[in-house]
N, C-alpha and C. Protein backbone atom coordinates (compact mmCIF):
# COMPACT_ATOMS: atom_id res chain seq x y z
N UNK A 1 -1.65 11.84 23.58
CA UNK A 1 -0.80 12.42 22.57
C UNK A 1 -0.52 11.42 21.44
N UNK A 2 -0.33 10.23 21.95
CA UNK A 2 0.10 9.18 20.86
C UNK A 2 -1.38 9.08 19.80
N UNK A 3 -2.31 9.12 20.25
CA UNK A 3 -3.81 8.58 19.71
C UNK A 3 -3.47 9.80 18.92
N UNK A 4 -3.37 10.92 18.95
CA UNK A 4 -3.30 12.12 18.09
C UNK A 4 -2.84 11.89 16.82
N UNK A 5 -1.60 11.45 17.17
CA UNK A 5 -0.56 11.48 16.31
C UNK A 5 -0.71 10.06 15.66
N UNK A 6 -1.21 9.18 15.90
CA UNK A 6 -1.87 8.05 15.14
C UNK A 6 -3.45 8.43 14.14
N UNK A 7 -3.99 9.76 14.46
CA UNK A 7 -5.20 9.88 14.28
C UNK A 7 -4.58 10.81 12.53
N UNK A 8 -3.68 11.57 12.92
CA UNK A 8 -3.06 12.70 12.06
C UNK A 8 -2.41 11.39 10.92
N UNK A 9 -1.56 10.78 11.32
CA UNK A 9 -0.92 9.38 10.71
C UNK A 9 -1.83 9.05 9.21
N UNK A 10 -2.96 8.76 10.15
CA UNK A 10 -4.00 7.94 9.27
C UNK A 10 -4.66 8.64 8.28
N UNK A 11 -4.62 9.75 8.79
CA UNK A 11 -5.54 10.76 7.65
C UNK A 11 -4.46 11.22 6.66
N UNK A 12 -3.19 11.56 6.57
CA UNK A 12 -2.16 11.68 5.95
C UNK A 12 -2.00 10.38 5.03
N UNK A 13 -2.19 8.89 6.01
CA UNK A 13 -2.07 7.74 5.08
C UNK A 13 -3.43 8.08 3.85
N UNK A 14 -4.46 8.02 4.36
CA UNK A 14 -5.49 8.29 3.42
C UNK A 14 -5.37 9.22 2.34
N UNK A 15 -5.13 10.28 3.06
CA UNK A 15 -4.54 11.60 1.63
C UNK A 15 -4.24 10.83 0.65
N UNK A 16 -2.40 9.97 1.06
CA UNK A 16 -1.65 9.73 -0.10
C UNK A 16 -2.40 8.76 -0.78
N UNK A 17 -3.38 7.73 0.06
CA UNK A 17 -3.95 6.22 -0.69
C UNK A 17 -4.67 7.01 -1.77
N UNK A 18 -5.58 8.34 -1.70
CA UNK A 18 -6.52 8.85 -2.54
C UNK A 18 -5.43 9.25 -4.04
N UNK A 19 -4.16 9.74 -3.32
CA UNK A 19 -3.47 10.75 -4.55
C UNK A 19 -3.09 9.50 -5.48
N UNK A 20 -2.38 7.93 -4.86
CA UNK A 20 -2.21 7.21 -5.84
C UNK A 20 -3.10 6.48 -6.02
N UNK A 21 -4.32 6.50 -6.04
CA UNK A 21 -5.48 5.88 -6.30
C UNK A 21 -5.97 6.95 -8.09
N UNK A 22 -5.07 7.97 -7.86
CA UNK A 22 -5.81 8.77 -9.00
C UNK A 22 -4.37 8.43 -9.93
N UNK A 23 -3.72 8.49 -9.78
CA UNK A 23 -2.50 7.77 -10.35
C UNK A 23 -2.79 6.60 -11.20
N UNK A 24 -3.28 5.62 -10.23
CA UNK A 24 -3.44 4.58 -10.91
C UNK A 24 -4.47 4.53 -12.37
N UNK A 25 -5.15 5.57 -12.16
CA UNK A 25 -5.97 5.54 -13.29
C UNK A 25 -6.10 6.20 -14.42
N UNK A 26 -5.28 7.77 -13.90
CA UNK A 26 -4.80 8.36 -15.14
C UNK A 26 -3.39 8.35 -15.30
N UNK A 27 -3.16 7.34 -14.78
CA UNK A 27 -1.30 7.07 -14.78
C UNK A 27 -0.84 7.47 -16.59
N UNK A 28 0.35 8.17 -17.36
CA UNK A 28 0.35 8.04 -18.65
C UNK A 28 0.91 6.47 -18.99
N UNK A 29 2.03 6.20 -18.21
CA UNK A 29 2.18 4.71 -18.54
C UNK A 29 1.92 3.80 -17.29
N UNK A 30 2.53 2.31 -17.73
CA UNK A 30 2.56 0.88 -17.44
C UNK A 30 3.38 1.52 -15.89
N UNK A 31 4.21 1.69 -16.11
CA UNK A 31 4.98 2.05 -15.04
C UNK A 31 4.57 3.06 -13.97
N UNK A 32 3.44 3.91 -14.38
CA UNK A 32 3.22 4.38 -13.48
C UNK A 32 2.01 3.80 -12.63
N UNK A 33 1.45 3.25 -13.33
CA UNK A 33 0.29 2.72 -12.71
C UNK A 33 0.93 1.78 -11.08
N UNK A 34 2.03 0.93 -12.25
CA UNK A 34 2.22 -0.01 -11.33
C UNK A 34 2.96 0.00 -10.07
N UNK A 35 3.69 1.42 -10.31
CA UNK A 35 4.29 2.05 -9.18
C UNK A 35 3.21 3.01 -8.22
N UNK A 36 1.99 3.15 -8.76
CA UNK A 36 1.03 3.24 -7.65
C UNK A 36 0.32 2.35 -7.09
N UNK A 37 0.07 1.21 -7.61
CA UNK A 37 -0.60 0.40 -7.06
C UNK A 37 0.53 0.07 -5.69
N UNK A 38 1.80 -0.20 -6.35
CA UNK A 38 2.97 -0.91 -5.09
C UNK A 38 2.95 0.08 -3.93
N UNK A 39 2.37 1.42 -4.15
CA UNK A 39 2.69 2.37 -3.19
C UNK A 39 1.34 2.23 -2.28
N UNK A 40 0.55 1.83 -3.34
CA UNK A 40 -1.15 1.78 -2.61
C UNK A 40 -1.42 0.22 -1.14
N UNK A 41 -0.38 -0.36 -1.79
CA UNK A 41 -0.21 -1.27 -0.97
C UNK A 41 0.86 -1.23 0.21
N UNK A 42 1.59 -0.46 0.25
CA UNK A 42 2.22 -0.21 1.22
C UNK A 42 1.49 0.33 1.99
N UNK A 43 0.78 1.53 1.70
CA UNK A 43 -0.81 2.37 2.62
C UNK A 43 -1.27 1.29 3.66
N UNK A 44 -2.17 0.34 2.73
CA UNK A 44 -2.71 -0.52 2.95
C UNK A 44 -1.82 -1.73 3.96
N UNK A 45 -0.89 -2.08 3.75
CA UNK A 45 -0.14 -2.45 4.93
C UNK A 45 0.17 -1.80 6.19
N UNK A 46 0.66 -0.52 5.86
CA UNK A 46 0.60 0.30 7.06
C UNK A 46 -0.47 0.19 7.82
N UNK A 47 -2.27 0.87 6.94
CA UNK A 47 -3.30 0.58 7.82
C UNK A 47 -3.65 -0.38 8.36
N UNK A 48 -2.96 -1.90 8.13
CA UNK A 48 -2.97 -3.07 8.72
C UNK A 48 -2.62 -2.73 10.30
N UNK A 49 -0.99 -2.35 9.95
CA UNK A 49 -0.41 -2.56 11.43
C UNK A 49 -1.13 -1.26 12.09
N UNK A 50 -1.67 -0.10 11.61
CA UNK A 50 -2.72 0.44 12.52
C UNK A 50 -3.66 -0.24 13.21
N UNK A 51 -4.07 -0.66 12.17
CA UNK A 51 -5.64 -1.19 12.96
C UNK A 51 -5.27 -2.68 13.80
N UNK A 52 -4.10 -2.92 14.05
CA UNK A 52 -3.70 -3.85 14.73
C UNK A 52 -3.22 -3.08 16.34
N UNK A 53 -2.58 -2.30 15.91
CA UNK A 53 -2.58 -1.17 17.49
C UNK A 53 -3.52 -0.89 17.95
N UNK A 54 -4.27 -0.03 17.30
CA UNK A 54 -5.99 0.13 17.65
C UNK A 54 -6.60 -0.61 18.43
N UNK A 55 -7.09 -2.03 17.48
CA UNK A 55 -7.74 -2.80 18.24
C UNK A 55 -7.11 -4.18 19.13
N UNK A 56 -5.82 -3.91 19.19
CA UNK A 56 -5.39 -4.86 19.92
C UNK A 56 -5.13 -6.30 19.85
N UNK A 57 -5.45 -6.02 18.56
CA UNK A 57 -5.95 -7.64 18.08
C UNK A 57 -4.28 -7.86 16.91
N UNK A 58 -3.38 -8.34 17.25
CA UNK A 58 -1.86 -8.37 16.28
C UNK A 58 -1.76 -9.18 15.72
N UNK A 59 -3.08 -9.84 15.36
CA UNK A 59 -3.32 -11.34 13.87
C UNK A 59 -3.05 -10.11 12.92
N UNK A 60 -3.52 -9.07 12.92
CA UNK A 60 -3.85 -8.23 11.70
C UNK A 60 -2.68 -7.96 11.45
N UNK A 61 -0.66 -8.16 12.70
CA UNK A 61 0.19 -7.67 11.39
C UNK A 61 0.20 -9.03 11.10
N UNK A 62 0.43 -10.05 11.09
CA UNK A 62 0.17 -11.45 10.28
C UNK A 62 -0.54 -11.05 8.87
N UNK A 63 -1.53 -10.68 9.00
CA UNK A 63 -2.28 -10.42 8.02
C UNK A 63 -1.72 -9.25 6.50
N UNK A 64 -1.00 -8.34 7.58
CA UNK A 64 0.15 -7.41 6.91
C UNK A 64 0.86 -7.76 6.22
N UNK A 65 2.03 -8.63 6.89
CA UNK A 65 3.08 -9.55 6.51
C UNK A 65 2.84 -10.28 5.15
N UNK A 66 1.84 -10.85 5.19
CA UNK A 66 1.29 -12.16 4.11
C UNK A 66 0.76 -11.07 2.67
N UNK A 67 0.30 -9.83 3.23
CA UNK A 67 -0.28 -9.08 1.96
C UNK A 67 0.74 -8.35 1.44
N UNK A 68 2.33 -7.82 2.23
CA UNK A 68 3.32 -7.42 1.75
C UNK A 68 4.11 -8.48 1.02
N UNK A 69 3.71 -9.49 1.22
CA UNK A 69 4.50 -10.25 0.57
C UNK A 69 4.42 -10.72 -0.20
N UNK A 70 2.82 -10.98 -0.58
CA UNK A 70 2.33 -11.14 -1.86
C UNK A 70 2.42 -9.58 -2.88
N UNK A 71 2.20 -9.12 -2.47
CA UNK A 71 2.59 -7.95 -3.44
C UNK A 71 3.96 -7.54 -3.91
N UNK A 72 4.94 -7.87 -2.88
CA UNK A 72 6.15 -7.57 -2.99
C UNK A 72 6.64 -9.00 -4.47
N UNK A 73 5.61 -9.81 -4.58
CA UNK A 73 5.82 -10.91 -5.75
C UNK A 73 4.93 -10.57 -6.98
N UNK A 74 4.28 -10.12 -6.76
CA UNK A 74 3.11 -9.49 -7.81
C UNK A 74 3.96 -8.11 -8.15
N UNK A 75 4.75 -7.28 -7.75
CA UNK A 75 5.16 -6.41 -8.65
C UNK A 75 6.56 -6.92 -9.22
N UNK A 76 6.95 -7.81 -8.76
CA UNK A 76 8.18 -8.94 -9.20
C UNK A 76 7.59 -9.06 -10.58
N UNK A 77 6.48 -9.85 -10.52
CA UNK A 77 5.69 -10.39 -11.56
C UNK A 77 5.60 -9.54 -13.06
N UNK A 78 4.76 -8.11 -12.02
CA UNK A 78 4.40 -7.26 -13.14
C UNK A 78 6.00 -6.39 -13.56
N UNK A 79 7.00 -6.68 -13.07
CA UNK A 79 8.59 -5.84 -13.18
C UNK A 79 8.58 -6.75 -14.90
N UNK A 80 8.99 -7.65 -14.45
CA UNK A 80 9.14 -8.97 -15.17
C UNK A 80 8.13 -8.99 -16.88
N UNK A 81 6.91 -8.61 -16.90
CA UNK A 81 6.00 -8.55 -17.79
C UNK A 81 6.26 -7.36 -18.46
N UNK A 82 6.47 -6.31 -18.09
CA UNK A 82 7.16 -4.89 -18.79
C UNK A 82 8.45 -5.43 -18.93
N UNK A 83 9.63 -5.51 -18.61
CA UNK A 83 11.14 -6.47 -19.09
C UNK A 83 10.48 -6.90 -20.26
N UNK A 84 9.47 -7.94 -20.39
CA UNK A 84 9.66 -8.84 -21.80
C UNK A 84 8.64 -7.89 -23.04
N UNK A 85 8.28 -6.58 -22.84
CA UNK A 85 7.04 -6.16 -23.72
C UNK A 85 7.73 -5.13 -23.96
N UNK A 86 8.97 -4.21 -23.62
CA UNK A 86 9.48 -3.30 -24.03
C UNK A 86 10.72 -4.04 -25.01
């Protein structure tokens, strides 16, 4: 039951990675882009700590951790770069 509901998880994660993947590119502004990319990376973290259940292998949330956190500074960054251009 759990594998199910991890299987349903993932394909739902994928849906949304595709919907802000189209976001990102016909986003109308700065802001939206960049609020898909931050969302695209949350996906992408999530599928971390999936594929860390999966395969058993839990370097990969390490691997999570370090990519949320760089992003969580990179949209700091890009917050910061729209602040000084508006």
């Amino acid at each position: 039951m759990a594998d199910l509901l991890f299987i349903i998880a993932g394909g739902i994660a994928t849906v949304a990675g595709l919907l802000m993947l189209i976001r990102l590119f016909i986003g109308p502004t700065l802001a939206d882009r960049i609020t898909a990319l931050d969302s695209m990376t949350i996906v992408a973290v999530s599928f971390f700590a999936f594929l860390a259940h999966a395969l058993g292998r839990f370097i990969y949330l390490d691997v999570a951790l370090v990519y949320a956190l760089i992003s969580f500074v990179g949209v700091i960054v890009l917050a910061r770069y729209i602040e000084r251009r508006l």
